[in-house]
PDB file of N, CA and C in Angstrom:
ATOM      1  N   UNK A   1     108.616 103.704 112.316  1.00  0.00           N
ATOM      2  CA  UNK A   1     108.616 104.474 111.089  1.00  0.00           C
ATOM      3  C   UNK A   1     108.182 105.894 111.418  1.00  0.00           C
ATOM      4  N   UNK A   2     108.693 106.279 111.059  1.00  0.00           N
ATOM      5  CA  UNK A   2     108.396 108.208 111.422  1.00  0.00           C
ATOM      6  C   UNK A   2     107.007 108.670 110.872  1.00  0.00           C
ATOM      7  N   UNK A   3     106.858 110.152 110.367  1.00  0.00           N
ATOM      8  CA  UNK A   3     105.685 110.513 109.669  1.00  0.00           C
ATOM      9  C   UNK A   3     105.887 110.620 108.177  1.00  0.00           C
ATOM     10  N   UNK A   4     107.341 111.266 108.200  1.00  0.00           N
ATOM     11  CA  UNK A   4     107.362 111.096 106.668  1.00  0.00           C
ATOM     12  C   UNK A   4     107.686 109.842 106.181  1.00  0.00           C
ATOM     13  N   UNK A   5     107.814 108.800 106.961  1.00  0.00           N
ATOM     14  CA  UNK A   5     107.889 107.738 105.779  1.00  0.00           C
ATOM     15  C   UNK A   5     106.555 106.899 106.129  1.00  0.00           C
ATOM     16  N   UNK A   6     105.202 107.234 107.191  1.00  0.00           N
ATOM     17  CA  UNK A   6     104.375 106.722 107.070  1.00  0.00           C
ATOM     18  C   UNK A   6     103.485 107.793 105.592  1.00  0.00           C
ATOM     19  N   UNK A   7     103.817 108.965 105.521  1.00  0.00           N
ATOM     20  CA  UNK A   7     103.187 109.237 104.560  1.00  0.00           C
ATOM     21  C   UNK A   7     103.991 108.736 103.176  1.00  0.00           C
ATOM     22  N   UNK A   8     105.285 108.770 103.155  1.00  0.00           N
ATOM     23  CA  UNK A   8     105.627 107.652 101.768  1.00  0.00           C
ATOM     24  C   UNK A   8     104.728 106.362 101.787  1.00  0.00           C
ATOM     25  N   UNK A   9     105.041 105.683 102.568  1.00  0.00           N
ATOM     26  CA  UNK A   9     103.828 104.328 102.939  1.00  0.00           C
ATOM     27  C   UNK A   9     102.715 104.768 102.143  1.00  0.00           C
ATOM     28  N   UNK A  10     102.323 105.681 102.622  1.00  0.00           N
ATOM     29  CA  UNK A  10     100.064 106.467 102.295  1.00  0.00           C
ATOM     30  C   UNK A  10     100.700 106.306 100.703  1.00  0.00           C
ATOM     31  N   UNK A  11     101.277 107.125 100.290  1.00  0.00           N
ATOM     32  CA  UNK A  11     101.447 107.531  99.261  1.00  0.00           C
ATOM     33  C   UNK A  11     101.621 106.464  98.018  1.00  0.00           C
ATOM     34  N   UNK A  12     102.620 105.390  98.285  1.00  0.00           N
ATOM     35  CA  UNK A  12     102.799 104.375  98.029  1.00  0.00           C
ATOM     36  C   UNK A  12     101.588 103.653  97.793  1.00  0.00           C
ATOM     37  N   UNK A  13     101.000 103.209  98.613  1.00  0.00           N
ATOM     38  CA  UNK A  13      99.237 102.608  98.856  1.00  0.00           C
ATOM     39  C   UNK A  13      98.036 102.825  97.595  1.00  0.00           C
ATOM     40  N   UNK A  14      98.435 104.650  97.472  1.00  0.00           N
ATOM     41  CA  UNK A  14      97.299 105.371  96.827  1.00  0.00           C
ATOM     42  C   UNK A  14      97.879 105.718  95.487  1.00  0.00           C
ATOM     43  N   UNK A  15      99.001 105.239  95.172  1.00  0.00           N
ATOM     44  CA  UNK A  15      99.519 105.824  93.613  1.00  0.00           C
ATOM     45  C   UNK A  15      99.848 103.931  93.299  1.00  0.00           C
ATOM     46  N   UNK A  16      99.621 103.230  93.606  1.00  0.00           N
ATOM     47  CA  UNK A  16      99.516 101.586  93.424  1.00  0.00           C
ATOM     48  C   UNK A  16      98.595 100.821  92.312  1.00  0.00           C
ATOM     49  N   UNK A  17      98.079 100.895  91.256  1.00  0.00           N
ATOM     50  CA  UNK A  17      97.106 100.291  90.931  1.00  0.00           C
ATOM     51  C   UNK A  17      97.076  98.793  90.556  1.00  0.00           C
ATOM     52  N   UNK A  18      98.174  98.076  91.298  1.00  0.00           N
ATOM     53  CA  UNK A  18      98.213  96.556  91.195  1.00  0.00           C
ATOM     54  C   UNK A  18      98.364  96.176  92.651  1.00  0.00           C
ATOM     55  N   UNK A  19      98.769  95.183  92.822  1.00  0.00           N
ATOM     56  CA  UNK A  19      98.841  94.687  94.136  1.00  0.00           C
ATOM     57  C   UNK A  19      99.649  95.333  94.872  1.00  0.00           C
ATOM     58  N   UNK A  20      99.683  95.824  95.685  1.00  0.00           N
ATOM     59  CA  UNK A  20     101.002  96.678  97.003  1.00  0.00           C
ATOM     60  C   UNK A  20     101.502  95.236  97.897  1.00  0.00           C
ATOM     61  N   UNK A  21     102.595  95.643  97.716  1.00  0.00           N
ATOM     62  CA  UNK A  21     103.206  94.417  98.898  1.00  0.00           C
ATOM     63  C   UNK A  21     104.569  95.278  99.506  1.00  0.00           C
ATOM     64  N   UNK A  22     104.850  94.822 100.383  1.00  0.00           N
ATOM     65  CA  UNK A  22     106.010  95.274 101.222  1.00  0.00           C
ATOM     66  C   UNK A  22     107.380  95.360 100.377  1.00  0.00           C
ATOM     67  N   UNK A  23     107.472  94.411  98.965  1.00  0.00           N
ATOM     68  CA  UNK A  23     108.955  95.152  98.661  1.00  0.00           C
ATOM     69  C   UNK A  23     108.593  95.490  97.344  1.00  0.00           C
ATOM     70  N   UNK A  24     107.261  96.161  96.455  1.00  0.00           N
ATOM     71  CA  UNK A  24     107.242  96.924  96.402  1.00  0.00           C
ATOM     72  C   UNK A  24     107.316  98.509  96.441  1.00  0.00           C
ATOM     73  N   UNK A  25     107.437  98.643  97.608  1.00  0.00           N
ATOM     74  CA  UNK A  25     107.885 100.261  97.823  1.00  0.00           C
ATOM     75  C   UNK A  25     109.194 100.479  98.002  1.00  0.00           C
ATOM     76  N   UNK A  26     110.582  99.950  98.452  1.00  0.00           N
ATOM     77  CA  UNK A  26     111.461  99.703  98.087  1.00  0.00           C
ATOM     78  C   UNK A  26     111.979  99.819  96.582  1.00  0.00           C
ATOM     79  N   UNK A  27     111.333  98.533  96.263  1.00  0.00           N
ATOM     80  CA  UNK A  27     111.744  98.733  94.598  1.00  0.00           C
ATOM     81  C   UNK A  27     111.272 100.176  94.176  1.00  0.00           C
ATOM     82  N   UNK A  28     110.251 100.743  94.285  1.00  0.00           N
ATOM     83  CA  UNK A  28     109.971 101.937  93.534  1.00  0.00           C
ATOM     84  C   UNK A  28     110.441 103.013  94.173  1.00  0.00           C
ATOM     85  N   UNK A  29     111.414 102.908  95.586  1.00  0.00           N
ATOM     86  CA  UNK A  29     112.436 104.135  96.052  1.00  0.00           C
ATOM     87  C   UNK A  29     113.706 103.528  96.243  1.00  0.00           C
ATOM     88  N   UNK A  30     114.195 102.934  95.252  1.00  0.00           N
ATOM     89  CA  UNK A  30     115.110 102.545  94.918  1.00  0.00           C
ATOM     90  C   UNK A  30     116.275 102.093  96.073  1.00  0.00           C
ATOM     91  N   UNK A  31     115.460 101.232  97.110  1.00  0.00           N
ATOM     92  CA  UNK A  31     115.859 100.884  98.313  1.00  0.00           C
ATOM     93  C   UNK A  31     116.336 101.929  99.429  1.00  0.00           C
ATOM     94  N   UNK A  32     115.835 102.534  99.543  1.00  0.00           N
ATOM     95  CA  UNK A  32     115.640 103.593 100.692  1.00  0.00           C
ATOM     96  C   UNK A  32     115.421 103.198 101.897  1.00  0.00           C
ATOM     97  N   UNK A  33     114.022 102.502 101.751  1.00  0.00           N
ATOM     98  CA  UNK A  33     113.698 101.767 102.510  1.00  0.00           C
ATOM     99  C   UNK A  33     113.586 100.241 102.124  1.00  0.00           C
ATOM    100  N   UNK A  34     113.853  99.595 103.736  1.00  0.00           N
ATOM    101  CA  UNK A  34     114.099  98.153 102.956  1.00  0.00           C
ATOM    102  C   UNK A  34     112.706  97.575 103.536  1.00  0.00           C
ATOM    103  N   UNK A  35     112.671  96.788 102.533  1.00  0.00           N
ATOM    104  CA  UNK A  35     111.359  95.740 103.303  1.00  0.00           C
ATOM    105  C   UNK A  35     110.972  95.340 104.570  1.00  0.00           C
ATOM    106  N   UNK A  36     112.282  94.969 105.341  1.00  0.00           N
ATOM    107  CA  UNK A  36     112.307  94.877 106.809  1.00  0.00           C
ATOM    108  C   UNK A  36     111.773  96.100 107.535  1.00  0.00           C
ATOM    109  N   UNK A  37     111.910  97.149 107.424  1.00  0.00           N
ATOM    110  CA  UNK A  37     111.336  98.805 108.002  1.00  0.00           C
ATOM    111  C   UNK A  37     109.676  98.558 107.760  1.00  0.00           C
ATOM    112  N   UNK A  38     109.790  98.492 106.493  1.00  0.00           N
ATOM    113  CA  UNK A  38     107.940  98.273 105.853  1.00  0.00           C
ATOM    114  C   UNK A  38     107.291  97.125 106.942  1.00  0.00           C
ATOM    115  N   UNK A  39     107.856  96.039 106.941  1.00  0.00           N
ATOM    116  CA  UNK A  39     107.506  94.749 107.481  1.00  0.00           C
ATOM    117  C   UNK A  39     107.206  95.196 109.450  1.00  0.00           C
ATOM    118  N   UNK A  40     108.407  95.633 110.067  1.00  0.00           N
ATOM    119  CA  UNK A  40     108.291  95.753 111.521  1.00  0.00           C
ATOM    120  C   UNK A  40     107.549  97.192 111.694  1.00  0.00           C
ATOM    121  N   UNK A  41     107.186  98.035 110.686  1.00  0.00           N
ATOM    122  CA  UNK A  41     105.975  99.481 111.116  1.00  0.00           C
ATOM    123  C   UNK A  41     104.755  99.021 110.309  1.00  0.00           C
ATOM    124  N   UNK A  42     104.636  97.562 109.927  1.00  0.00           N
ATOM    125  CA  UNK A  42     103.052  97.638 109.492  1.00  0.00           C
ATOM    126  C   UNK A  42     102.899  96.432 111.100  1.00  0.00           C
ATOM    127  N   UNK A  43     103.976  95.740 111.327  1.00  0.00           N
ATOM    128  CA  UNK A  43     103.480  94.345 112.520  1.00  0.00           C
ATOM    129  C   UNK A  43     103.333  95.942 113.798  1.00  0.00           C
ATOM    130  N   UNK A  44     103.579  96.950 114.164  1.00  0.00           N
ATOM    131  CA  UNK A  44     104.022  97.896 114.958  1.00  0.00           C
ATOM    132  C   UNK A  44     102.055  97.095 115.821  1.00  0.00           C
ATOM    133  N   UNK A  45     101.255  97.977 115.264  1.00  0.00           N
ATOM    134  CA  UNK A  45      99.658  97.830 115.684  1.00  0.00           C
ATOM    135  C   UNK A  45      98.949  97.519 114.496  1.00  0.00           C
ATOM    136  N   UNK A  46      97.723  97.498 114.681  1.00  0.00           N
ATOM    137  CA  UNK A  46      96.402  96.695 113.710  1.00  0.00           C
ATOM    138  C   UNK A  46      96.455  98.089 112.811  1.00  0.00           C
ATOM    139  N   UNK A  47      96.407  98.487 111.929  1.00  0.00           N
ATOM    140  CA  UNK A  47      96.322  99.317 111.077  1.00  0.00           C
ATOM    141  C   UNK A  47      95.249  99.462 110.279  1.00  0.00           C
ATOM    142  N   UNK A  48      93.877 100.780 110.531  1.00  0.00           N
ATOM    143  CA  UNK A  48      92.604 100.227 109.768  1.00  0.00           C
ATOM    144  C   UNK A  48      92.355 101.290 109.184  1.00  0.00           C
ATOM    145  N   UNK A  49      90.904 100.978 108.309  1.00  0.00           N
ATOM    146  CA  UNK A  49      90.223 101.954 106.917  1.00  0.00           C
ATOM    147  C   UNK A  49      90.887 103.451 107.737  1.00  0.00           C
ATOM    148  N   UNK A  50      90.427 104.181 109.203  1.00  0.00           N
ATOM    149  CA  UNK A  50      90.617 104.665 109.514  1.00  0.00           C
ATOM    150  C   UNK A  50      91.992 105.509 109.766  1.00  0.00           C
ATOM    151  N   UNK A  51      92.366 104.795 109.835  1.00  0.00           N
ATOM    152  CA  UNK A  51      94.119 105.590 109.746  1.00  0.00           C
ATOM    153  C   UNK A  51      94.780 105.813 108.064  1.00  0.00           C
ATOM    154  N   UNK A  52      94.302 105.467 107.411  1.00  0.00           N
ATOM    155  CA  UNK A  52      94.302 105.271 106.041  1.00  0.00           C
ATOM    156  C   UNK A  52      93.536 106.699 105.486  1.00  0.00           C
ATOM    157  N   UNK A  53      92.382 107.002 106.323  1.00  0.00           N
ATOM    158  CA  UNK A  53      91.652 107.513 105.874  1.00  0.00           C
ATOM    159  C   UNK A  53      91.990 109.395 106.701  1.00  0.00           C
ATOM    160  N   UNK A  54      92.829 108.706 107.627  1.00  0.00           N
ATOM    161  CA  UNK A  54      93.045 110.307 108.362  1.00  0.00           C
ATOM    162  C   UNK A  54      94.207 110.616 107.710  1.00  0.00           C
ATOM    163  N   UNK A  55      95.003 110.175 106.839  1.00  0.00           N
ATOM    164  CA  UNK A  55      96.455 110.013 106.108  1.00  0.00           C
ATOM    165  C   UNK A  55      95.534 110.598 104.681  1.00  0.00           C
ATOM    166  N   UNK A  56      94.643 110.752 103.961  1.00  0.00           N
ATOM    167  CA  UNK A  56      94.455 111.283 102.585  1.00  0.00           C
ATOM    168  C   UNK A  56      92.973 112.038 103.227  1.00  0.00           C
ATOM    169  N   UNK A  57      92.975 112.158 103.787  1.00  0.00           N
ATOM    170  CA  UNK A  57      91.435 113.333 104.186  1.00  0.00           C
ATOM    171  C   UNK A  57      91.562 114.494 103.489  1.00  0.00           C
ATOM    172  N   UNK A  58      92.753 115.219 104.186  1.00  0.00           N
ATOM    173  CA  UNK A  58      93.262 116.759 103.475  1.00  0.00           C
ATOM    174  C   UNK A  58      93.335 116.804 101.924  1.00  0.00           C
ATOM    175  N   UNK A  59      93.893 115.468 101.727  1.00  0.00           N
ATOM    176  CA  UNK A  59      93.772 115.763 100.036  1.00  0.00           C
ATOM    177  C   UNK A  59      92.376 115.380  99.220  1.00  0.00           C
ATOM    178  N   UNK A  60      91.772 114.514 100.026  1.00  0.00           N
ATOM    179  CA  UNK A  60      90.523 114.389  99.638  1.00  0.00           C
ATOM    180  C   UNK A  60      89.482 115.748  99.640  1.00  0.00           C
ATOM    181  N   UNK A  61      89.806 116.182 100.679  1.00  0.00           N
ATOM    182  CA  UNK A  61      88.602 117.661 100.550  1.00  0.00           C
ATOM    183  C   UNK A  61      89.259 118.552  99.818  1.00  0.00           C
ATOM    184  N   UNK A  62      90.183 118.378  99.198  1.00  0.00           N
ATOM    185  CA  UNK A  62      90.799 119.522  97.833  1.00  0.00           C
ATOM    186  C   UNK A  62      90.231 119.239  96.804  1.00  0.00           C
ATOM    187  N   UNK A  63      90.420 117.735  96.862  1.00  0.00           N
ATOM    188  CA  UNK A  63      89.644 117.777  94.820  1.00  0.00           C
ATOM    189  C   UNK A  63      87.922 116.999  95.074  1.00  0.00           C
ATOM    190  N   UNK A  64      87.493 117.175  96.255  1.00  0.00           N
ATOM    191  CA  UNK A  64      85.992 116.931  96.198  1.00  0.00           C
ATOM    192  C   UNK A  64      85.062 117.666  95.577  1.00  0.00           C
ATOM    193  N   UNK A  65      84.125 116.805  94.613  1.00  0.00           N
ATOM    194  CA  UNK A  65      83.023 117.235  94.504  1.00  0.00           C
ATOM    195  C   UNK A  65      81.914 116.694  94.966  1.00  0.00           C
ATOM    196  N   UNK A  66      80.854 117.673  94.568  1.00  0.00           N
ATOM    197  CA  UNK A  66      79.358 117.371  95.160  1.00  0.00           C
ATOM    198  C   UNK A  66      78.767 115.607  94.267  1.00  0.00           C
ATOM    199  N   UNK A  67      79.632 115.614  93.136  1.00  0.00           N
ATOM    200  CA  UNK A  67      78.800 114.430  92.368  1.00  0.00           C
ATOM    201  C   UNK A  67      80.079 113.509  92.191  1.00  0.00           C
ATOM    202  N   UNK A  68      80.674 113.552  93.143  1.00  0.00           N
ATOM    203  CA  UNK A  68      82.008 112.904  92.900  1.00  0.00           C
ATOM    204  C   UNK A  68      81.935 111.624  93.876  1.00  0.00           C
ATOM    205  N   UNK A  69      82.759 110.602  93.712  1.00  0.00           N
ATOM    206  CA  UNK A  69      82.610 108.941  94.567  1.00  0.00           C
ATOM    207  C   UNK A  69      83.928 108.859  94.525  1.00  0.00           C
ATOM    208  N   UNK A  70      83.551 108.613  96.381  1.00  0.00           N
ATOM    209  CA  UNK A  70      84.978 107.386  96.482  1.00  0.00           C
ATOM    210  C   UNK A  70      84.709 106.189  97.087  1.00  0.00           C
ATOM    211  N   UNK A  71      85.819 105.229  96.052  1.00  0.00           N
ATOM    212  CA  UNK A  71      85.995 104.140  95.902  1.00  0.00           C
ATOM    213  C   UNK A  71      86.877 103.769  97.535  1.00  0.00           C
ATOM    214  N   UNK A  72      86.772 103.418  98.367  1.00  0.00           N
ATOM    215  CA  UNK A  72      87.646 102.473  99.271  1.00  0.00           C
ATOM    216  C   UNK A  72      87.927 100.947  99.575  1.00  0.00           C
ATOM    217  N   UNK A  73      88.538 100.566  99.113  1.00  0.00           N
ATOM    218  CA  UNK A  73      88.836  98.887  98.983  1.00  0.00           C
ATOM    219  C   UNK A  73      90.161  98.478 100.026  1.00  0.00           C
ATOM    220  N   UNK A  74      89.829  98.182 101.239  1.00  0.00           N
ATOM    221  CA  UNK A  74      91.204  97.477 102.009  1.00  0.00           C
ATOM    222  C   UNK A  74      90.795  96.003 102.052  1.00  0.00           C
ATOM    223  N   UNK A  75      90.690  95.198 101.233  1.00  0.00           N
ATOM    224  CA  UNK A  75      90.525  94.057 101.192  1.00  0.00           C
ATOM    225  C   UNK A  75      92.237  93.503 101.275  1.00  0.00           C
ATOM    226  N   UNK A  76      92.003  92.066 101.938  1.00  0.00           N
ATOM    227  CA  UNK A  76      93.033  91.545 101.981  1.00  0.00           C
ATOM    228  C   UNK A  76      93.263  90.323 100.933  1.00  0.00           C
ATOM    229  N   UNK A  77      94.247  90.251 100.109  1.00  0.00           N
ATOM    230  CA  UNK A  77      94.119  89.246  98.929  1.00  0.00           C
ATOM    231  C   UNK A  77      94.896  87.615  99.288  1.00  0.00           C
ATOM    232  N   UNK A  78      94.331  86.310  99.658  1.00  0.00           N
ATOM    233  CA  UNK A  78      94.630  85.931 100.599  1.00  0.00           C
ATOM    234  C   UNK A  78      95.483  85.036  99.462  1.00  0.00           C
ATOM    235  N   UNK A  79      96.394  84.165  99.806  1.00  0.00           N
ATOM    236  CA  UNK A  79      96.800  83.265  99.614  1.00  0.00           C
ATOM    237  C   UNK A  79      96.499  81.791  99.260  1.00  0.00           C
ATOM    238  N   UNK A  80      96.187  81.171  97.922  1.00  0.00           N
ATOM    239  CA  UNK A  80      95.210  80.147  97.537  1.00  0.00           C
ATOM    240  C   UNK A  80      95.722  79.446  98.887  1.00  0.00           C
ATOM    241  N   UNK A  81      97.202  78.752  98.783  1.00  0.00           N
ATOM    242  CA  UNK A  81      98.138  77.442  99.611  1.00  0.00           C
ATOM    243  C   UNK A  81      97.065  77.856 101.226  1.00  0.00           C
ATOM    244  N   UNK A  82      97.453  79.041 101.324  1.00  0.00           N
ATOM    245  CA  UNK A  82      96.582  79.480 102.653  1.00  0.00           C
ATOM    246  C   UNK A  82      95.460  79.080 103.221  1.00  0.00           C
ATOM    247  N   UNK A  83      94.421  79.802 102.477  1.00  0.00           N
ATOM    248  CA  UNK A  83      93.598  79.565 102.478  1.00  0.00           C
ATOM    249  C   UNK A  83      92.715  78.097 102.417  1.00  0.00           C
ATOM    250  N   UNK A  84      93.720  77.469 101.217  1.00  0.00           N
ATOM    251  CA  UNK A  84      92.996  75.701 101.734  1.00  0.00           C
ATOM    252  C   UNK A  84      93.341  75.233 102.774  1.00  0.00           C
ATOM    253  N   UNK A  85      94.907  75.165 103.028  1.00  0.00           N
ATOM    254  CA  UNK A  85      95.574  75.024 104.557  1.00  0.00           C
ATOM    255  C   UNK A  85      94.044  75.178 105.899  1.00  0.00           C
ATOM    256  N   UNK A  86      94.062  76.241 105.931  1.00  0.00           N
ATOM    257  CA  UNK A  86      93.237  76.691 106.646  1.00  0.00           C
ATOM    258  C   UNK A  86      91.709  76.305 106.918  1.00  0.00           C
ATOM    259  N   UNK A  87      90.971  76.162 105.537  1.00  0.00           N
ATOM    260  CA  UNK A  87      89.790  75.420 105.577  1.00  0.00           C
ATOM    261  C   UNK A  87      89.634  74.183 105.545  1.00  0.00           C
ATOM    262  N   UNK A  88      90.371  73.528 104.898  1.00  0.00           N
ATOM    263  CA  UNK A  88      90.502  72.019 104.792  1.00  0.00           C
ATOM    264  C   UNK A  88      91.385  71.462 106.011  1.00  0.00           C
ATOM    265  N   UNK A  89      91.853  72.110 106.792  1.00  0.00           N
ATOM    266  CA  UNK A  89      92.988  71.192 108.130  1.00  0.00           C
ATOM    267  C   UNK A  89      92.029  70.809 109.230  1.00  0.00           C
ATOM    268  N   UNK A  90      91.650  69.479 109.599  1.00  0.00           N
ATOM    269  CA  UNK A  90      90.672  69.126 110.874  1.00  0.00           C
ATOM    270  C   UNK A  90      91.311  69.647 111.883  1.00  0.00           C
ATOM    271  N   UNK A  91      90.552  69.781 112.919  1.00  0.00           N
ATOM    272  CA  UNK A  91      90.744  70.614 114.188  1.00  0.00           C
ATOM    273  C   UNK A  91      90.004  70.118 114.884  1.00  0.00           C
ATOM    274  N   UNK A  92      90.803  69.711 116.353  1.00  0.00           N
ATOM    275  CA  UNK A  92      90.306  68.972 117.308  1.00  0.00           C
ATOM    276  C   UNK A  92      89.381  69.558 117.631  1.00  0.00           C
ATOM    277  N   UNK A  93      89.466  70.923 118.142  1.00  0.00           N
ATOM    278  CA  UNK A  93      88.103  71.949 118.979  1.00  0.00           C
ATOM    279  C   UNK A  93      86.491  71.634 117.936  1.00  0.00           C
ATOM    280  N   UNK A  94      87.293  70.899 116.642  1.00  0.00           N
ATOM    281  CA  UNK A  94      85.629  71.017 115.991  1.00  0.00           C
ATOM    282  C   UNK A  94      85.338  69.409 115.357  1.00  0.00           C
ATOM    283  N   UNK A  95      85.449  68.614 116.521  1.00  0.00           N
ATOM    284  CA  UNK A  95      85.721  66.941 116.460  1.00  0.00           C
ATOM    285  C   UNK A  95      86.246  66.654 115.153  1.00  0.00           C
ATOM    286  N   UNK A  96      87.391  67.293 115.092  1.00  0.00           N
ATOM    287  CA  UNK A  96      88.428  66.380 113.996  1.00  0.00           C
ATOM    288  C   UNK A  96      87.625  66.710 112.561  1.00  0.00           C
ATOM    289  N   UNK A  97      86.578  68.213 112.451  1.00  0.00           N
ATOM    290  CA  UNK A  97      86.091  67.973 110.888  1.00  0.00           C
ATOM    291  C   UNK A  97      86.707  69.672 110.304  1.00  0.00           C
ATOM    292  N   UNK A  98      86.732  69.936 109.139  1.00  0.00           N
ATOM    293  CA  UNK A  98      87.675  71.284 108.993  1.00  0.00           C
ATOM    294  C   UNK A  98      86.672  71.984 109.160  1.00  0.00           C
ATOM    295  N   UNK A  99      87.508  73.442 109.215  1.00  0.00           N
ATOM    296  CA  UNK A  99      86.388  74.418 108.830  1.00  0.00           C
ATOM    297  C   UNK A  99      85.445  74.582 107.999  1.00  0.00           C
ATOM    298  N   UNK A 100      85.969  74.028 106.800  1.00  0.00           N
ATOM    299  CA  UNK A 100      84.555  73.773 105.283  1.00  0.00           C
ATOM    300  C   UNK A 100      83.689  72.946 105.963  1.00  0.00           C
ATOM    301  N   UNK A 101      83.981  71.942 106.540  1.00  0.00           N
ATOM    302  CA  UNK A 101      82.572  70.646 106.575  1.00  0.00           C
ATOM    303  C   UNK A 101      81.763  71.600 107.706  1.00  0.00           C
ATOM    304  N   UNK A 102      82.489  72.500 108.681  1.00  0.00           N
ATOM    305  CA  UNK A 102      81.597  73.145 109.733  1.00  0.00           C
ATOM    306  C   UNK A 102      80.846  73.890 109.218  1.00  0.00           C
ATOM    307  N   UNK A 103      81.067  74.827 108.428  1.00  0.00           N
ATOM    308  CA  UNK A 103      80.521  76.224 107.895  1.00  0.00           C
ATOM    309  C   UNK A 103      79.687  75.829 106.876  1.00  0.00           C
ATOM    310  N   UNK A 104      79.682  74.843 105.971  1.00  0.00           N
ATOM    311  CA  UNK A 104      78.854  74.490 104.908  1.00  0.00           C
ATOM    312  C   UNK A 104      78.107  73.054 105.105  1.00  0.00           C
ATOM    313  N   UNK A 105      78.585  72.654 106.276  1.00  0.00           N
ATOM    314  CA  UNK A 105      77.372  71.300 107.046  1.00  0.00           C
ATOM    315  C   UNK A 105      77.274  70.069 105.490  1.00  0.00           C
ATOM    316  N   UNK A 106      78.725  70.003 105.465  1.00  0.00           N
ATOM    317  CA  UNK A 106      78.933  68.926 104.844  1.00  0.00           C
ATOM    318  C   UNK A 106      80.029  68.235 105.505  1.00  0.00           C
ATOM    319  N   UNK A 107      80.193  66.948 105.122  1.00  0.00           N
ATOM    320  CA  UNK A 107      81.173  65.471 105.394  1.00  0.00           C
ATOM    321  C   UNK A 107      82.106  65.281 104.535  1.00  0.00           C
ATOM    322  N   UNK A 108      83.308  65.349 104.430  1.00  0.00           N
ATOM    323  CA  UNK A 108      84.284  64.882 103.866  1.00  0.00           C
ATOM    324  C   UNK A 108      85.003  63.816 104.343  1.00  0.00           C
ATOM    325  N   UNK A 109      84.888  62.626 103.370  1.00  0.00           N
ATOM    326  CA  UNK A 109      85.754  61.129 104.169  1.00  0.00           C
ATOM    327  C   UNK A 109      87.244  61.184 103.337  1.00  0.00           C
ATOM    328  N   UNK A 110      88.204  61.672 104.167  1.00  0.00           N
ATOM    329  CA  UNK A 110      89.446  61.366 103.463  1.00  0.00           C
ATOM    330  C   UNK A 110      89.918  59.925 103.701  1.00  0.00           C
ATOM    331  N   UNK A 111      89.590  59.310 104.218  1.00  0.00           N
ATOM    332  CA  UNK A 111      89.509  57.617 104.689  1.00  0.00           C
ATOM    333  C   UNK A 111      88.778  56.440 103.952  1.00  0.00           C
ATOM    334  N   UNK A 112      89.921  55.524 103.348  1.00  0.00           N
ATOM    335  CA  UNK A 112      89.334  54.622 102.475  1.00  0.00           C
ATOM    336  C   UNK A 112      87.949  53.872 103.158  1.00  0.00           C
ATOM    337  N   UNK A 113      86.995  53.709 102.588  1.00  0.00           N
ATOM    338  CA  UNK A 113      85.287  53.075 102.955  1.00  0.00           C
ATOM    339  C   UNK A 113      85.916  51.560 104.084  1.00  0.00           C
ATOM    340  N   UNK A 114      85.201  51.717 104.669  1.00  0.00           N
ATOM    341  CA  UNK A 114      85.456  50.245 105.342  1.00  0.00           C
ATOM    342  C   UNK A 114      85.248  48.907 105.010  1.00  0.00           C
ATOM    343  N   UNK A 115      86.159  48.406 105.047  1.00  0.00           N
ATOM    344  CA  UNK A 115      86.219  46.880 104.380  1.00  0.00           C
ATOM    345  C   UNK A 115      85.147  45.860 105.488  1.00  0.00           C
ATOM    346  N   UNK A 116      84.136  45.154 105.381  1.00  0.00           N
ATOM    347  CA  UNK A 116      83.346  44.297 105.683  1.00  0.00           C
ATOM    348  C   UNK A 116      83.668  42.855 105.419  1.00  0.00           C
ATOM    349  N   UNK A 117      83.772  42.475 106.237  1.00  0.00           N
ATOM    350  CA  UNK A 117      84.432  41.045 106.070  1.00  0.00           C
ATOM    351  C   UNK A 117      82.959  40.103 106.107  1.00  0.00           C
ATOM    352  N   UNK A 118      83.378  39.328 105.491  1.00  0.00           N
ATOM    353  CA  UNK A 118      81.881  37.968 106.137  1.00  0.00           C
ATOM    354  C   UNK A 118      82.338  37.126 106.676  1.00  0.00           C
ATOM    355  N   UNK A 119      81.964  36.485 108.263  1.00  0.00           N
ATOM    356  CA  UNK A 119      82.849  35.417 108.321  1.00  0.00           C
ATOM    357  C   UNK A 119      81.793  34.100 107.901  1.00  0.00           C
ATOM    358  N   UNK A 120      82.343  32.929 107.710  1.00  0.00           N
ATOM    359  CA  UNK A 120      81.761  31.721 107.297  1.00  0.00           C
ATOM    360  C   UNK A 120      81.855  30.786 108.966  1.00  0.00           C
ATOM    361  N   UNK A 121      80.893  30.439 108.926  1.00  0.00           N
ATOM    362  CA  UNK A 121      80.573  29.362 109.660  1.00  0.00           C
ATOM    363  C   UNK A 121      80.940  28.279 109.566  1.00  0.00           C
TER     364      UNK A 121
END
């Protein structure tokens, strides 16, 4: 992706006030760019607060004030399906218990109780 369309990208990002996703910006340049462009220049490298932040600096020290705040939020908004996937799937490296039972030092039996037989004499 070049510069001017990493600053469409910036721009895109910072005029967003709902969720930003990759074919979002498309839709709002009326396919210019396609999702696939968005998709292979964000996988390009790790992309952080920092590069984000050297992309609106200049415009930030224009309308700064002395009693003025900024807000920065790069949180990532994860995926419920994901996210349980992920905590709830046992994993050998952690004897077969998920990530929840590790991190919160609890037991989960997905396995019906064991049947006890008596035998008779």
């Amino acid at each position: 992706m070049k510069k001017t369309e990493l600053e469409l990208y910036t721009d895109y990002l910072l005029s967003t006030f709902g969720l930003a996703t990759a074919t979002g910006l498309p839709a709002m340049v009326n396919g210019e760019m396609s999702h696939d462009q968005i998709t292979r220049f964000l996988s390009e490298r790790e992309y952080t607060s920092k590069d984000l932040w050297l992309q609106v600096k200049l415009m930030v020290r224009q309308i700064e004030r002395d009693d003025g705040v900024l807000i920065f939020d790069d949180t990532i908004q994860e995926k419920e399906w994901a996210v349980d996937r992920l905590n709830h799937w046992p994993r050998k490296i952690l004897g077969f218990r998920t990530p929840h039972e590790v991190f919160f030092e609890v037991s989960v039996s997905c396995t019906k109780p064991s049947v006890k037989a008596a035998l008779r004499t």
